[in-house]
Structures are given as structure tokens and as C-alpha cells.
C-alpha atoms as a PDB file:
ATOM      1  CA  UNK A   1      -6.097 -10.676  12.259  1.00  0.00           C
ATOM      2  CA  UNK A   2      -7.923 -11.504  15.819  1.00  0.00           C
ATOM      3  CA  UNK A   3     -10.690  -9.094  16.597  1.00  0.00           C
ATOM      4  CA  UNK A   4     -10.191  -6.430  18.869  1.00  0.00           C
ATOM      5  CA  UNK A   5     -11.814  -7.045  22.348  1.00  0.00           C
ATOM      6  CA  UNK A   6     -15.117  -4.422  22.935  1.00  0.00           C
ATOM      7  CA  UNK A   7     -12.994  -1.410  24.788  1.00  0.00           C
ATOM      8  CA  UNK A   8     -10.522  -1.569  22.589  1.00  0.00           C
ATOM      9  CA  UNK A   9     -12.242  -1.644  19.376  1.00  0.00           C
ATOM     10  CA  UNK A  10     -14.209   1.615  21.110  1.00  0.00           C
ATOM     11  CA  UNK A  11     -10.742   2.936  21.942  1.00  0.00           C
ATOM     12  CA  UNK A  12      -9.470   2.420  18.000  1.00  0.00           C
ATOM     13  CA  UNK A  13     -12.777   4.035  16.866  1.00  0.00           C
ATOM     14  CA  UNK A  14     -12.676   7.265  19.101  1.00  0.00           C
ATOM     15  CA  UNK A  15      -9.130   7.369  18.365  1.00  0.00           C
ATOM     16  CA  UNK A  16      -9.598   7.409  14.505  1.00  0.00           C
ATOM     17  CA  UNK A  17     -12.692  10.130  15.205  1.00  0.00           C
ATOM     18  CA  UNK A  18     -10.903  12.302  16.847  1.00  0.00           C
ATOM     19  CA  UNK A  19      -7.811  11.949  14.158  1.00  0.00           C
ATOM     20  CA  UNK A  20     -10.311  12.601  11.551  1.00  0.00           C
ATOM     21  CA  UNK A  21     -11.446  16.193  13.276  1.00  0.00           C
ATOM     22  CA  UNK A  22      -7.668  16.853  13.905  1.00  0.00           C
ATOM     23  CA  UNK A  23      -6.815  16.295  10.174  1.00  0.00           C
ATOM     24  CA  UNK A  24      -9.958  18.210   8.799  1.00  0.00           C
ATOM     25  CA  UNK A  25      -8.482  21.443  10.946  1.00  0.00           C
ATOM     26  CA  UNK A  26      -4.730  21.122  10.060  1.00  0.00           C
ATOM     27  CA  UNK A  27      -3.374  22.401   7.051  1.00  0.00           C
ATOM     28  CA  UNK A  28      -0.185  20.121   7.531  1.00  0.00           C
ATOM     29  CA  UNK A  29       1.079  16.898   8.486  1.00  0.00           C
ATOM     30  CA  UNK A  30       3.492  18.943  11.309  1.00  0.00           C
ATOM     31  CA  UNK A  31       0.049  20.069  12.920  1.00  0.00           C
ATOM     32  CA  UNK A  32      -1.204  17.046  13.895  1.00  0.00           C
ATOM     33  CA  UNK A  33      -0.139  15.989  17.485  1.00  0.00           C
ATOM     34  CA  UNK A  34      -0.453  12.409  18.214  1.00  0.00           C
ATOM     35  CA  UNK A  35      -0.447  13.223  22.000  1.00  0.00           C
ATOM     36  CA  UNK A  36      -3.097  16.035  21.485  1.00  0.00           C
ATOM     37  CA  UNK A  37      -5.238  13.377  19.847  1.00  0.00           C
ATOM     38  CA  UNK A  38      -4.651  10.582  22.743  1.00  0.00           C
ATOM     39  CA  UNK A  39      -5.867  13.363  25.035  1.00  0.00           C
ATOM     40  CA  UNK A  40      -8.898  14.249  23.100  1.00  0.00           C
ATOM     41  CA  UNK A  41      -9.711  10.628  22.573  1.00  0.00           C
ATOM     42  CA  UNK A  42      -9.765   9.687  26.268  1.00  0.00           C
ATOM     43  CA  UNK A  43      -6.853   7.734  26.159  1.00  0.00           C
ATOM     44  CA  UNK A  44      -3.097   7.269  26.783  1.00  0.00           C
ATOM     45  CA  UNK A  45      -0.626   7.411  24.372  1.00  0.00           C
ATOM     46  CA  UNK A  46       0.579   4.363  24.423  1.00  0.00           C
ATOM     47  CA  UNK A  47      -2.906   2.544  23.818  1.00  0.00           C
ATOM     48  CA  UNK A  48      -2.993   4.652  20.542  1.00  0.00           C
ATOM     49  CA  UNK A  49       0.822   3.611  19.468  1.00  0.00           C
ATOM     50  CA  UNK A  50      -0.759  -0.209  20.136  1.00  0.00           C
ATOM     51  CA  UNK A  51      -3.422   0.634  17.316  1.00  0.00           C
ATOM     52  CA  UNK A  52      -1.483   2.994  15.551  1.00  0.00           C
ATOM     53  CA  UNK A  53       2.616   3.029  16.196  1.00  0.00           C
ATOM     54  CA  UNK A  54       3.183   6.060  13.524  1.00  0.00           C
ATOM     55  CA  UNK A  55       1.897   9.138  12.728  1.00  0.00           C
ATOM     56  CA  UNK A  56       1.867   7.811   9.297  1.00  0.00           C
ATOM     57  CA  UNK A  57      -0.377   4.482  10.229  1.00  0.00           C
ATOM     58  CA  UNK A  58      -3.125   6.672  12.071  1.00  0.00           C
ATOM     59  CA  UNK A  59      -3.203   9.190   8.970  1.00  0.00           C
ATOM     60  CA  UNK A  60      -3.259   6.366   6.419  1.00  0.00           C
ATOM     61  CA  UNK A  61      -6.198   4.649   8.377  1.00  0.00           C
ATOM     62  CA  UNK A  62      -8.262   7.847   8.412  1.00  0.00           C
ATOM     63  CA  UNK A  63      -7.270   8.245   4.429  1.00  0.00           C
ATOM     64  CA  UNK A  64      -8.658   5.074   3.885  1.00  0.00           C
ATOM     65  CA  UNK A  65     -11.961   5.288   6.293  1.00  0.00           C
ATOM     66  CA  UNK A  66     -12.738   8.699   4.028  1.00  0.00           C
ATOM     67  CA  UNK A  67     -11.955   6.910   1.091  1.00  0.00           C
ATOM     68  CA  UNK A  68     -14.239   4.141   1.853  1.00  0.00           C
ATOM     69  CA  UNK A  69     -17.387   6.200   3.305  1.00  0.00           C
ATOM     70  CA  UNK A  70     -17.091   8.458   0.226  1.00  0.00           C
ATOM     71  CA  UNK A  71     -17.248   5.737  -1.941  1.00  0.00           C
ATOM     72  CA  UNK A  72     -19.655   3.816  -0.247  1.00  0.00           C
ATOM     73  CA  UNK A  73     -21.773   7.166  -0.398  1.00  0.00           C
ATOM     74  CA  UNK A  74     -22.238   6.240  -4.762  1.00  0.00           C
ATOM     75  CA  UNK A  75     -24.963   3.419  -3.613  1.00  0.00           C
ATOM     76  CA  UNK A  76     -26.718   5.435  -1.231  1.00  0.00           C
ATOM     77  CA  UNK A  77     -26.706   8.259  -4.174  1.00  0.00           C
ATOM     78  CA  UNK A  78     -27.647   6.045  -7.100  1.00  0.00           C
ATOM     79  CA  UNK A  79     -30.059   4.272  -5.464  1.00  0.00           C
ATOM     80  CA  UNK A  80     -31.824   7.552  -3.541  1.00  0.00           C
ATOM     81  CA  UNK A  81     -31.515  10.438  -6.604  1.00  0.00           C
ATOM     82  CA  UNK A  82     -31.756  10.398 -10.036  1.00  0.00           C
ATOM     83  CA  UNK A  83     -28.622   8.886 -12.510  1.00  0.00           C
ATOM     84  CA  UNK A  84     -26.986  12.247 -13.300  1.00  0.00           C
ATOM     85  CA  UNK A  85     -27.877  14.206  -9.780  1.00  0.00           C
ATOM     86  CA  UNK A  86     -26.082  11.211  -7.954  1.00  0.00           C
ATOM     87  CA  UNK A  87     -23.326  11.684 -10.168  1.00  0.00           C
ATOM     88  CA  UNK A  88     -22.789  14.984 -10.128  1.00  0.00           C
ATOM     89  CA  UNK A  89     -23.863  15.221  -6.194  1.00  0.00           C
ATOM     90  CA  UNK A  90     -20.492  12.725  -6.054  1.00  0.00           C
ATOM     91  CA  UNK A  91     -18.706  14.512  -7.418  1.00  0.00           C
ATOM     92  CA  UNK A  92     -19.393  17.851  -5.525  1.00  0.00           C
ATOM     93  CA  UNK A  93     -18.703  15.018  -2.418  1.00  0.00           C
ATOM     94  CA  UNK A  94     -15.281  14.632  -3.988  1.00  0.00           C
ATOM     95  CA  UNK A  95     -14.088  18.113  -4.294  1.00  0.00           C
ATOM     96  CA  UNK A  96     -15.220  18.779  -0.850  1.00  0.00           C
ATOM     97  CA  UNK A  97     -13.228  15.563   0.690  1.00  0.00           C
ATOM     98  CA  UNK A  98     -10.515  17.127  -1.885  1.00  0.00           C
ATOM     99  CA  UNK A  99     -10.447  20.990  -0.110  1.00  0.00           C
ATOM    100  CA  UNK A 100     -10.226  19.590   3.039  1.00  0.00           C
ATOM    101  CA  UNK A 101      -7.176  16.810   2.681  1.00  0.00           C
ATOM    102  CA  UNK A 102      -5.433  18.774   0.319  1.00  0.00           C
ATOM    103  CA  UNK A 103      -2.276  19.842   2.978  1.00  0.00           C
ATOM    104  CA  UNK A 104      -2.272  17.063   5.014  1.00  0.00           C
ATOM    105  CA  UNK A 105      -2.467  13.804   2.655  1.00  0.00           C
ATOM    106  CA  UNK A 106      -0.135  15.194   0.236  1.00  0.00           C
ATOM    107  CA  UNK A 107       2.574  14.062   2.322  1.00  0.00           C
ATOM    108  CA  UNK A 108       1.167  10.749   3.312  1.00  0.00           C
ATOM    109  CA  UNK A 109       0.455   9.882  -0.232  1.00  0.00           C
ATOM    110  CA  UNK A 110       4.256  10.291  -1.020  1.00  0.00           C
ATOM    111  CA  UNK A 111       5.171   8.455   1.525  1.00  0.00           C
ATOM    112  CA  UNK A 112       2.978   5.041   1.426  1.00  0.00           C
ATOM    113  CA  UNK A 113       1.771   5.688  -2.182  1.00  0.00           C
ATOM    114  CA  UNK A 114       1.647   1.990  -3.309  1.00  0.00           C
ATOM    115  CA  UNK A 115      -0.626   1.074  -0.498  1.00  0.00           C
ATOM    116  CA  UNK A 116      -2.675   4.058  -0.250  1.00  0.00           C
ATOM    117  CA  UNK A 117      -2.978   3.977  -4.591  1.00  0.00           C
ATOM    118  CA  UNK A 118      -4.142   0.174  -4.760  1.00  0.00           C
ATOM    119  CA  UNK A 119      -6.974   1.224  -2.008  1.00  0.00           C
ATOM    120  CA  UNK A 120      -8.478   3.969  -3.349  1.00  0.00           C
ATOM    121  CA  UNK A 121      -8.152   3.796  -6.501  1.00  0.00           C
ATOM    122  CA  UNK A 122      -9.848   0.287  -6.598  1.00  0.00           C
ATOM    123  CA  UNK A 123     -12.621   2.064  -4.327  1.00  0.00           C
ATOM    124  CA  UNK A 124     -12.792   4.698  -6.334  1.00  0.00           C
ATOM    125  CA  UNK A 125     -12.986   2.728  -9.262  1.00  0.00           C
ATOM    126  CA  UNK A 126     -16.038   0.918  -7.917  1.00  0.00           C
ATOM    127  CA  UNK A 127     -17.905   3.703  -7.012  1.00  0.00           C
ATOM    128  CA  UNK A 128     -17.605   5.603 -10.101  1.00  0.00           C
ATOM    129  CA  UNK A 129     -18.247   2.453 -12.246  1.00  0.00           C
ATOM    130  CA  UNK A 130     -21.229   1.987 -10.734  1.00  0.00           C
ATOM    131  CA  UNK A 131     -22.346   6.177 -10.719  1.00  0.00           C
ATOM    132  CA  UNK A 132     -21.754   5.214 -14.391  1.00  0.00           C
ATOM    133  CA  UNK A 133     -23.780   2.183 -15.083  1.00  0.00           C
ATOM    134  CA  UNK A 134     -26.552   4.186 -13.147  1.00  0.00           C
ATOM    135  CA  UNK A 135     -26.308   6.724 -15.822  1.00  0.00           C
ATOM    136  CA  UNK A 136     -26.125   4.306 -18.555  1.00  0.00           C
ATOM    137  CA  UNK A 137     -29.060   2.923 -17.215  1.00  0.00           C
ATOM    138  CA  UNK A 138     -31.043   6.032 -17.405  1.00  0.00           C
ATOM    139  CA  UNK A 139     -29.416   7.278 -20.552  1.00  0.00           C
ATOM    140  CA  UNK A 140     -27.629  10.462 -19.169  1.00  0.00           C
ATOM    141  CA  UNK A 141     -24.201   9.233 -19.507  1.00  0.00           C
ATOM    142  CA  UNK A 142     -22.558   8.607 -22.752  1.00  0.00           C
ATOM    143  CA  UNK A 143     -21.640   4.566 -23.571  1.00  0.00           C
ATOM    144  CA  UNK A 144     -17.966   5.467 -24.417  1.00  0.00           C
ATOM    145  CA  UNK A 145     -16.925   6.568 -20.669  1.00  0.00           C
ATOM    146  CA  UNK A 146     -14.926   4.496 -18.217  1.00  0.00           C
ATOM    147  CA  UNK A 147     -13.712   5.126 -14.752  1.00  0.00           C
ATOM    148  CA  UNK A 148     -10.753   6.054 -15.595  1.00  0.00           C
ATOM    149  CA  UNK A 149     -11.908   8.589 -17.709  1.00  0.00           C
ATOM    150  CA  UNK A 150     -13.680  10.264 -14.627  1.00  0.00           C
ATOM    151  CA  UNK A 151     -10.701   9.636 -12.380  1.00  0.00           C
ATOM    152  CA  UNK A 152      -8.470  11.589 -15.001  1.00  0.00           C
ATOM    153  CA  UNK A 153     -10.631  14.128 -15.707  1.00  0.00           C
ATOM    154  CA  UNK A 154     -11.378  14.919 -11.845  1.00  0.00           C
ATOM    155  CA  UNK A 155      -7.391  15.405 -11.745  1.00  0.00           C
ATOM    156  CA  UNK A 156      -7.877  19.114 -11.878  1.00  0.00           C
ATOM    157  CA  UNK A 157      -8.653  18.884  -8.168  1.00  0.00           C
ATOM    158  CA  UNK A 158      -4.971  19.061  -7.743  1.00  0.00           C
ATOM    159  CA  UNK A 159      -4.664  22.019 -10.002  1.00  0.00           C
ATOM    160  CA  UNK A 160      -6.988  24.436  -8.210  1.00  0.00           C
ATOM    161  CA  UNK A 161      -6.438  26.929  -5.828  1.00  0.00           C
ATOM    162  CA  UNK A 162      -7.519  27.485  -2.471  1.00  0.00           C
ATOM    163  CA  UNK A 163      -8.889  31.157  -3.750  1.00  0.00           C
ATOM    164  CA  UNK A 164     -10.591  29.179  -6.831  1.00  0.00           C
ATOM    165  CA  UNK A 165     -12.423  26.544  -5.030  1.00  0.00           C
ATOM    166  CA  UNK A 166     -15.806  28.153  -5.113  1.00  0.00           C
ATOM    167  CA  UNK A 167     -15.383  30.137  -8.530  1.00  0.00           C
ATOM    168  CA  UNK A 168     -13.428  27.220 -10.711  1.00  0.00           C
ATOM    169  CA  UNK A 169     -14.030  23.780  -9.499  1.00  0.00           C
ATOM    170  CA  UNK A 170     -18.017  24.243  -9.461  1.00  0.00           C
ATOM    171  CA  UNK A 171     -17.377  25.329 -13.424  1.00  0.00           C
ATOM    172  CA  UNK A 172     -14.949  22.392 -14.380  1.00  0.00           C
ATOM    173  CA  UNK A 173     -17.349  20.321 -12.681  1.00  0.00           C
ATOM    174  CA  UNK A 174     -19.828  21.538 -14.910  1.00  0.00           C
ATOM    175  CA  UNK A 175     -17.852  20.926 -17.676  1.00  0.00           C
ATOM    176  CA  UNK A 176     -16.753  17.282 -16.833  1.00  0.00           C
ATOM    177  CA  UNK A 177     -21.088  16.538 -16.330  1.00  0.00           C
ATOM    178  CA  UNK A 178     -21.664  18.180 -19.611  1.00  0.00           C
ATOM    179  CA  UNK A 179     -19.043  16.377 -21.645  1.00  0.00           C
ATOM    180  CA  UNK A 180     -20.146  12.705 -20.293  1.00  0.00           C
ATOM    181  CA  UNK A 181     -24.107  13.852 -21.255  1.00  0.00           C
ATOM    182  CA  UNK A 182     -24.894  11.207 -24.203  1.00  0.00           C
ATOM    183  CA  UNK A 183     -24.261  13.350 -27.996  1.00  0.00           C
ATOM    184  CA  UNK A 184     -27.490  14.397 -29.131  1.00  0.00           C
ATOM    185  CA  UNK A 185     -27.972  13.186 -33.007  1.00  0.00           C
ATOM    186  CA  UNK A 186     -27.795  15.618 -35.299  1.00  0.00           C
END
């Protein structure tokens, strides 16, 4: 892929900015206006169908960016707090990323779910892998846990309601740290 030339790499990244306030705000894909973004971003609409010629493409881009930074956010964590804090600080990061995509990437995700799947969950993967290895390390994470035991047992992100975000979540969350804490003997 040739690099983009200066403006319109700074065109792309205002574009995908302002996408990413748009999709925060909507609670489905029918709310997002591609023209409304154009606007917003400073630039025509047919400079962002050159960077992005679907609805689907600019959505999926922002997906992955959020994907990426939250992800990215488990070395800042693991290196910065303690083995179980950045863990559990993660996964607070998750549920939050979680509330505020629910509507809109539900229907993305169907739509390009092979491509969106291999990205994040490898990235996901990664990041959690190394949340637990930092645990291992310090001994507040049992040996027996993989990634994809976290990644299953975050699942019930999909399960809870809007009215039980702040009641339920925080308490399974609880639950999930408390089950990967290493068995006391005895």
C-alpha cells in the first residue's frame, strides 16, 4: 500500500475522529450520516468515499482503531500499576468500550465478521495474554488460565442490560477477578 501524501493522511485521520465521536453518540448504524461526518471533518464527501467508499469500511476502521488502542492500553497498564489492578483496570476499559459500541457494531460485526473476528480477537488475545503473564509474574493470577478463558468469560458483556450496566457488570467483574486469584492451599 503507498503512503498517503501529508493532507491526506490528516484528512483520513480527522475523518476517522470525527467517525469515532459520531459512533460513540449513535445508538444505531442508521444514525450515522456519512455526509454529516464529511461536514464535521472539514471535508467533502467524496475525499472521504476515496478513504472510505462504505459506511461499512469507515465503521470497520474505527472498530479496529478502538480495538487496537484498547489493547495497546494492557502495556501501558502492566507496566504502570500493579499485576491484578492492570487487569482488572482492563477490564473495567473493556466494559466501557463494550456500553458504548453495543448498538452500532452489532451490525457491522454481522456483516464483515471474518475480518473484524481475526483482528480483534488476535489483539485481544495479545493483550490479555500478556495482562496474564503480568499476573503470573506477580502471583495474583492462577497458572491454569488462558486467554481464551478471559475472552469467554467476559462474554457476559453481551448479556447485560443497558439498566444493569452499573449494578451487574461491576459484580460479574468481580467475580471473573476473584475466580482467576491463585487457590489458596488448604
Amino acid at each position: 500500500m503507498t503512503p498517503l501524501r501529508a493532507d491526506a493522511a490528516e484528512n483520513r485521520a480527522r475523518i476517522l475522529q470525527v467517525a469515532k465521536e459520531v459512533v460513540s453518540r449513535a445508538a444505531t448504524v442508521e444514525e450515522i450520516r456519512l455526509n454529516e461526518i464529511a461536514k464535521a471533518a472539514g471535508v467533502g464527501q467524496g475525499t472521504l468515499y476515496r478513504h472510505f467508499p462504505t459506511r461499512d469500511a469507515l465503521l470497520l476502521e474505527v472498530y479496529r482503531r478502538d480495538v487496537d488502542e484498547m489493547c495497546d492500553a494492557a502495556e501501558v497498564l502492566v507496566r504502570d500499576l500493579p499485576a491484578a489492578e492492570a487487569l482488572e483496570r482492563w477490564l473495567e476499559r473493556v466494559e466501557e468500550y463494550a456500553w458504548v459500541k453495543r448498538g452500532v457494531f452489532a451490525s457491522v460485526e454481522a456483516a464483515m465478521r471474518t475480518d473484524v473476528s481475526e483482528h480483534s480477537h488476535r489483539r485481544i488475545n495479545e493483550a490479555v495474554g500478556l495482562l496474564l503473564a503480568a499476573g503470573r509474574a506477580a502471583r495474583t493470577v492462577r497458572d491454569d488460565v488462558d486467554a481464551r478463558d478471559i475472552v469467554l468469560l467476559i462474554g457476559y458483556l453481551s448479556r447485560v442490560t443497558p439498566e444493569e450496566q452499573h449494578t451487574r457488570a461491576p459484580r460479574l467483574r468481580a467475580i471473573v477477578l476473584d475466580g482467576l486469584r491463585p487457590h489458596l492451599p488448604g
